[in-house]
C-alpha atoms as a PDB file:
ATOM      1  CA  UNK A   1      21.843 -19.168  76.196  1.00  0.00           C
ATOM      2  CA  UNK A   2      23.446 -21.817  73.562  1.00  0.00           C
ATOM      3  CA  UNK A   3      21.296 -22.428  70.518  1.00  0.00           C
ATOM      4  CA  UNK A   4      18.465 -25.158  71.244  1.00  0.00           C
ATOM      5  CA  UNK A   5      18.427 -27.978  68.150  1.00  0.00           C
ATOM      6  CA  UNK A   6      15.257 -29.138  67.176  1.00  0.00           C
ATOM      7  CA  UNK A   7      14.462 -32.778  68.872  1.00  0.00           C
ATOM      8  CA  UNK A   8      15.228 -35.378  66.270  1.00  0.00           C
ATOM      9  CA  UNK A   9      12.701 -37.759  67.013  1.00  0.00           C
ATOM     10  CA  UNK A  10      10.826 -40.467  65.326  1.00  0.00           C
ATOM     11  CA  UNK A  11       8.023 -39.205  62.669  1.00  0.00           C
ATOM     12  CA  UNK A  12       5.874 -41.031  64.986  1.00  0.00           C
ATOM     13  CA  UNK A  13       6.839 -39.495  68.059  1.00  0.00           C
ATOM     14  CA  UNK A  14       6.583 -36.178  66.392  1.00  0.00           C
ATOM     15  CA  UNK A  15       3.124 -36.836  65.230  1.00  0.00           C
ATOM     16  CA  UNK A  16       1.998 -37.128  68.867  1.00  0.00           C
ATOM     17  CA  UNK A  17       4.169 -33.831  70.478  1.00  0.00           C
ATOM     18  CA  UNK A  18       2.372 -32.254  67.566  1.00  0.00           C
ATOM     19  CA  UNK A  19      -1.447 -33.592  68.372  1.00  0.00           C
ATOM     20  CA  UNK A  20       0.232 -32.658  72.347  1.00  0.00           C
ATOM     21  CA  UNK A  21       1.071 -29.289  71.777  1.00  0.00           C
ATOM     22  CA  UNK A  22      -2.057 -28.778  69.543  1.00  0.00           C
ATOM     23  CA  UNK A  23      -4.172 -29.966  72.197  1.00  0.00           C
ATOM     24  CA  UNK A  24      -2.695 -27.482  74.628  1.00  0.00           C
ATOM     25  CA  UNK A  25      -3.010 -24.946  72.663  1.00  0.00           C
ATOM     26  CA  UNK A  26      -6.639 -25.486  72.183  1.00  0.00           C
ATOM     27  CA  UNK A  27      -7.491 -26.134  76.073  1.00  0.00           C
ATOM     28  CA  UNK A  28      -4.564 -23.078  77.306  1.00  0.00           C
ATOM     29  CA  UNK A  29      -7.274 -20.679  75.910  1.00  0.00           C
ATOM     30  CA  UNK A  30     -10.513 -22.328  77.332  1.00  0.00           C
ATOM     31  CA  UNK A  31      -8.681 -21.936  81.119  1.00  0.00           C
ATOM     32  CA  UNK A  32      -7.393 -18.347  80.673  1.00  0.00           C
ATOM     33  CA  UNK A  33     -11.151 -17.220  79.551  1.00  0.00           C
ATOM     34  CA  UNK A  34     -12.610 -19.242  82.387  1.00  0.00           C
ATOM     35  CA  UNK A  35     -10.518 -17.394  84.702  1.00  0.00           C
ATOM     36  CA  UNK A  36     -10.061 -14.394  83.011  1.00  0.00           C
ATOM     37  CA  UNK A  37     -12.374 -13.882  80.686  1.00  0.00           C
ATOM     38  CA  UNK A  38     -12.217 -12.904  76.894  1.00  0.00           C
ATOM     39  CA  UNK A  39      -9.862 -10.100  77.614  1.00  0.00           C
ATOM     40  CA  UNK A  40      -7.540 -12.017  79.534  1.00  0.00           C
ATOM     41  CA  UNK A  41      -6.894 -14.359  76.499  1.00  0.00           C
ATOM     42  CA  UNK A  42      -6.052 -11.362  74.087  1.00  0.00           C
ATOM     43  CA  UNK A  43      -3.434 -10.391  76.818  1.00  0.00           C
ATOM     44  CA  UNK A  44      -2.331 -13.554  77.795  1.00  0.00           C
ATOM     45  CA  UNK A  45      -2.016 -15.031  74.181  1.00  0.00           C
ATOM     46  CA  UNK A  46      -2.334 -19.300  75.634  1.00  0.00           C
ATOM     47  CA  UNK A  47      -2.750 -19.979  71.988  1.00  0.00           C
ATOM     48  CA  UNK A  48       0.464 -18.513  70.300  1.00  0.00           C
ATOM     49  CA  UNK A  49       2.562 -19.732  73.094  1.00  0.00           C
ATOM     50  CA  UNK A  50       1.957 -23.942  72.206  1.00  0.00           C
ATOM     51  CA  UNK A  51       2.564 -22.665  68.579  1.00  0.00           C
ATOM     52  CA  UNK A  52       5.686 -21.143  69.322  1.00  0.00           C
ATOM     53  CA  UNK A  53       6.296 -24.064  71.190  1.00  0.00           C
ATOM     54  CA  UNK A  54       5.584 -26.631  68.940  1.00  0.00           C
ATOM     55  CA  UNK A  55       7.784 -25.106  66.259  1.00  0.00           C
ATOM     56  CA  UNK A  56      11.028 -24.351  68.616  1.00  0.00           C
ATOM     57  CA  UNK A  57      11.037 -28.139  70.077  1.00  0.00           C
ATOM     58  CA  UNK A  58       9.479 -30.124  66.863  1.00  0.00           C
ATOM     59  CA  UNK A  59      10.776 -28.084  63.686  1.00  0.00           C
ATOM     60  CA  UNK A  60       8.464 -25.879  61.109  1.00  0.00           C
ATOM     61  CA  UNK A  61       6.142 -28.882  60.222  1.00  0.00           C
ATOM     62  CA  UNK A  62       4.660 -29.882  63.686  1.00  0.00           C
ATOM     63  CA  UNK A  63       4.670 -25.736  64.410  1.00  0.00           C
ATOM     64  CA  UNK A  64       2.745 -25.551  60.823  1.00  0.00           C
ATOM     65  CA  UNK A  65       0.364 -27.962  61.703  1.00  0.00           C
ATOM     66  CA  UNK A  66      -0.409 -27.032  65.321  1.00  0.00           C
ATOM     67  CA  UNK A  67      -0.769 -23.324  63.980  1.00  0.00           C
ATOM     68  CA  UNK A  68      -3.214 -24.500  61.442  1.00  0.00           C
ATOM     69  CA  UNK A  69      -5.487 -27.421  63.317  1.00  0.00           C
ATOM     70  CA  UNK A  70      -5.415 -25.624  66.728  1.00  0.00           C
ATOM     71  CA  UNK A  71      -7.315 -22.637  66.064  1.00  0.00           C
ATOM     72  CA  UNK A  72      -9.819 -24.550  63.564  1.00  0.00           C
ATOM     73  CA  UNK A  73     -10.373 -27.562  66.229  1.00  0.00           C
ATOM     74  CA  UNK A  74     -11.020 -24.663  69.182  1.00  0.00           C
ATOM     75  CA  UNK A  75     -13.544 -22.937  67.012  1.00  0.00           C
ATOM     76  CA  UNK A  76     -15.493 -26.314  66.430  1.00  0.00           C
ATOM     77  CA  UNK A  77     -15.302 -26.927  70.344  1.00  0.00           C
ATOM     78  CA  UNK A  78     -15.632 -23.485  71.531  1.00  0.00           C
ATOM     79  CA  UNK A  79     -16.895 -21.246  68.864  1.00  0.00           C
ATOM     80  CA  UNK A  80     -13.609 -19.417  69.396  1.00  0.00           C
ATOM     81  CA  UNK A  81     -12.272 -17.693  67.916  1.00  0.00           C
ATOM     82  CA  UNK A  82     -14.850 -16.068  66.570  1.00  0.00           C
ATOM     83  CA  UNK A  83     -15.729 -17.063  63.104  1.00  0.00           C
ATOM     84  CA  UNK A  84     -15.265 -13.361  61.607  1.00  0.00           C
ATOM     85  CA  UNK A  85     -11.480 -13.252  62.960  1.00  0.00           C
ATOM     86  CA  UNK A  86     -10.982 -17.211  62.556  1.00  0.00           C
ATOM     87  CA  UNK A  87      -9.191 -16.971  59.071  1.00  0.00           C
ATOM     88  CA  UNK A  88      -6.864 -14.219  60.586  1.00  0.00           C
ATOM     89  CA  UNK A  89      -5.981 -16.088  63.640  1.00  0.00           C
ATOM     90  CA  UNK A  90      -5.028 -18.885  61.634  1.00  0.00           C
ATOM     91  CA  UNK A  91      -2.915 -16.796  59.257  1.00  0.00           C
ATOM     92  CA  UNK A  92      -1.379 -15.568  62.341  1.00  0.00           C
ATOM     93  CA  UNK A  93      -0.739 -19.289  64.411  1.00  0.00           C
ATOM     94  CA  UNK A  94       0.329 -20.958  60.702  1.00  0.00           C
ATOM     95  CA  UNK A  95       3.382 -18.574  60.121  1.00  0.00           C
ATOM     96  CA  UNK A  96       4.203 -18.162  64.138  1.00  0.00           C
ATOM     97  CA  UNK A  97       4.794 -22.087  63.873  1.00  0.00           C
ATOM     98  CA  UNK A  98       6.110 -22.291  59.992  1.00  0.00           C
ATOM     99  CA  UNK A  99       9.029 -18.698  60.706  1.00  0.00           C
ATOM    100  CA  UNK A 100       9.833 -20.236  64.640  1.00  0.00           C
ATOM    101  CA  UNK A 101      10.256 -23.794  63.026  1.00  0.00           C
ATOM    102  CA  UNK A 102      12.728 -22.836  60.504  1.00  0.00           C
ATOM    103  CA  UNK A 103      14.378 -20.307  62.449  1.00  0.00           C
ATOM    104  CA  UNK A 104      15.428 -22.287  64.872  1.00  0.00           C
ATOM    105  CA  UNK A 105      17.089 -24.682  62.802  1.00  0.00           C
ATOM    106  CA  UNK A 106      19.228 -22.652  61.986  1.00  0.00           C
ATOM    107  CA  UNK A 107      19.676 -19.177  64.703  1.00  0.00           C
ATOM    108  CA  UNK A 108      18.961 -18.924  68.368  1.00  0.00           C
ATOM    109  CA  UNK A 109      15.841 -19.139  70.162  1.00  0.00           C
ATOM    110  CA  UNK A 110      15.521 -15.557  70.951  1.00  0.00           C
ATOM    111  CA  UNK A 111      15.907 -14.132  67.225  1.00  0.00           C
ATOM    112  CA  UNK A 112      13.640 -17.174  65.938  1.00  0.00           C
ATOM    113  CA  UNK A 113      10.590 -16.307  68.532  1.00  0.00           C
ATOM    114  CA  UNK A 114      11.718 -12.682  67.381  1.00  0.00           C
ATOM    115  CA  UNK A 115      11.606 -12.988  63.903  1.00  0.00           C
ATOM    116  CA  UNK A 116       8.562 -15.664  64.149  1.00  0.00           C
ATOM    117  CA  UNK A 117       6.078 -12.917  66.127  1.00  0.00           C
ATOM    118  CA  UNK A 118       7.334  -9.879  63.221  1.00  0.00           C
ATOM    119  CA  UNK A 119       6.325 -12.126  60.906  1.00  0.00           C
ATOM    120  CA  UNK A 120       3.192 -13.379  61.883  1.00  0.00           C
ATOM    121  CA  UNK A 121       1.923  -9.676  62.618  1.00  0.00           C
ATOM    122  CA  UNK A 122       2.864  -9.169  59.245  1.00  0.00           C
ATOM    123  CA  UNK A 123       0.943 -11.966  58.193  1.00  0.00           C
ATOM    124  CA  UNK A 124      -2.001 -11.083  60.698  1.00  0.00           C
ATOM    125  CA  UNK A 125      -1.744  -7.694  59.204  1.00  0.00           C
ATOM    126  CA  UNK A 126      -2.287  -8.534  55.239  1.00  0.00           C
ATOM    127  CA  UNK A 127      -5.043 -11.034  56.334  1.00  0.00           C
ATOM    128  CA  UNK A 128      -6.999  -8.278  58.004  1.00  0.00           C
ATOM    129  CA  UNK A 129      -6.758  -6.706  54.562  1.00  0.00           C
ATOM    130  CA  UNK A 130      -8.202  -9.014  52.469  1.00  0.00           C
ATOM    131  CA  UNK A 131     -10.576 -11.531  55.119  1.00  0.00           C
ATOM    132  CA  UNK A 132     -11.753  -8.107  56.747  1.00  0.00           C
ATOM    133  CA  UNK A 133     -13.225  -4.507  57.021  1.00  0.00           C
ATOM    134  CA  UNK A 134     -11.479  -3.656  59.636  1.00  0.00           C
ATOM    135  CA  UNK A 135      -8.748  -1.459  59.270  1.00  0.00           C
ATOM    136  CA  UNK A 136      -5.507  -2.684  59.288  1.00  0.00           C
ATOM    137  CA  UNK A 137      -3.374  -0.657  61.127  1.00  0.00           C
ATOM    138  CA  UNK A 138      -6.283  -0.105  63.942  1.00  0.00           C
ATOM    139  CA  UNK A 139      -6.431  -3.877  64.178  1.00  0.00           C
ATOM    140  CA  UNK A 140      -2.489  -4.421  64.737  1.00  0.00           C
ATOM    141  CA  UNK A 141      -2.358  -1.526  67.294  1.00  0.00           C
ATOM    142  CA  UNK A 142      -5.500  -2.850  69.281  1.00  0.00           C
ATOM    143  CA  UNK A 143      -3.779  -6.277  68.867  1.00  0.00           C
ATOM    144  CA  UNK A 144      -0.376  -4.725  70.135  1.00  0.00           C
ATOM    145  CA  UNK A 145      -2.068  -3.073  72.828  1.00  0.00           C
ATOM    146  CA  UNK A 146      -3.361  -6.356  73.844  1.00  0.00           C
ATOM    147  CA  UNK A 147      -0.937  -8.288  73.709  1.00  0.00           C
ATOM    148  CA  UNK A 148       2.036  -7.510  74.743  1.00  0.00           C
ATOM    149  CA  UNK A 149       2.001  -9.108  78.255  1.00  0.00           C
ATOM    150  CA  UNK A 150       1.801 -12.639  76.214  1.00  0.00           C
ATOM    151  CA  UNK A 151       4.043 -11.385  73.513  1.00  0.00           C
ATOM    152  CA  UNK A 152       6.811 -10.671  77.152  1.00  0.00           C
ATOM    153  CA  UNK A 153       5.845 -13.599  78.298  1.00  0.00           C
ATOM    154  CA  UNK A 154       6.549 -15.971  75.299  1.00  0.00           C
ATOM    155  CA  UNK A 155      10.005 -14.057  74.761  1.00  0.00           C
ATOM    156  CA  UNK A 156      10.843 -14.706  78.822  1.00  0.00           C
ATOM    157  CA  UNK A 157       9.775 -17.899  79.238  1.00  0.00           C
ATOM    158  CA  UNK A 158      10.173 -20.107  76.071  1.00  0.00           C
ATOM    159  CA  UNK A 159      13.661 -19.841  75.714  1.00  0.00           C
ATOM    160  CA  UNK A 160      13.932 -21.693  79.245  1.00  0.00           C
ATOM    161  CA  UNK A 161      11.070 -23.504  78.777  1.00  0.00           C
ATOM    162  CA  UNK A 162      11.924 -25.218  75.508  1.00  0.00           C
ATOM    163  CA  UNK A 163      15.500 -25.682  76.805  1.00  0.00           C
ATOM    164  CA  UNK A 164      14.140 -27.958  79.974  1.00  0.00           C
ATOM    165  CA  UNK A 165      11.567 -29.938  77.461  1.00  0.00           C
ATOM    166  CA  UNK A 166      13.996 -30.282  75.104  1.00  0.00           C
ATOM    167  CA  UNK A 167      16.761 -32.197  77.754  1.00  0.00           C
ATOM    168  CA  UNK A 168      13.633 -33.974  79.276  1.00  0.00           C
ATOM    169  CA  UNK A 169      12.747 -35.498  75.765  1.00  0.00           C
ATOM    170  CA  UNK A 170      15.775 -36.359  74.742  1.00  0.00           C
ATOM    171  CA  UNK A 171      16.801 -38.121  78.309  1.00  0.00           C
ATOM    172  CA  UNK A 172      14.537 -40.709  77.471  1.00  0.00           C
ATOM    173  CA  UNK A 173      16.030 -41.292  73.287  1.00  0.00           C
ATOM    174  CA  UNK A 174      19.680 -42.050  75.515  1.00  0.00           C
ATOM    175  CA  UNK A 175      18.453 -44.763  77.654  1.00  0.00           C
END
């Protein structure tokens, strides 16, 4: 698959993907636990995937911010994620949208969602440390365990998936 450029697009129009994809990433969880339940949602992952989203079509600053606001505007809503695991999850979402951002302005989609989860497990992994008594490496295991069905999925699909958004954006910037 040929490299996907991030959508040059208006700061305006960017702000508004950005509250988009945020806002999908805070409703994507409240369906999969309505259907699923809580488990469902640590295998399915909704919220990563509009994260990793955001940051492959919009560039590290809209996958910064909807990494940062999403999981803080689902906990005021929702009360989840819960508030003991809230700074961790937000650790996590902010680098998955920051790494994919920057990656992919400058490597492929599949090493930037690669490179993007490492990194944000690393970053999950140090916030356990220090926001938690949990143990680290039982935490990233469990987490592992989880998720890796979303984890599949967001390698699978995204690639295509950002590819089609991407050409259906930027139909509309031709006309």
């Amino acid at each position: 698959m040929q490299n996907i450029q991030v959508l040059k697009l208006s700061r305006t129009k960017e702000i508004i993907f950005s509250a988009v994809f945020t806002a999908m990433a805070v409703y994507a969880p409240m369906v999969v636990h309505y259907f699923g339940g809580v488990d469902a949602g640590r295998k399915f992952l909704p919220m990563p995937f509009f994260v990793l989203l955001a940051g492959l079509m919009l560039g590290w600053r809209a996958g910064l911010a909807t990494g940062l606001f999403s999981p803080i505007i689902s906990y005021l809503i929702s009360g989840m994620p819960m508030l003991p695991i809230l700074p961790i999850i937000i650790i996590q979402l902010s680098f998955l949208g920051l790494i994919s951002g920057i990656m992919k302005s400058k490597y492929n989609v599949w090493l930037s969602l690669t490179v993007a989860i490492i990194a944000s497990w690393f970053a999950m992994g140090i916030a356990v440390y220090f926001f938690s008594s949990m143990s680290m490496i039982k935490f990233l295991i469990s987490a592992a365990k989880d998720g890796w069905v979303g984890t599949a999925a967001q390698l699978a699909v995204l690639p295509f998936l950002a590819s089609a958004l991407r050409r259906f954006l930027a139909y509309g910037e031709n006309l």
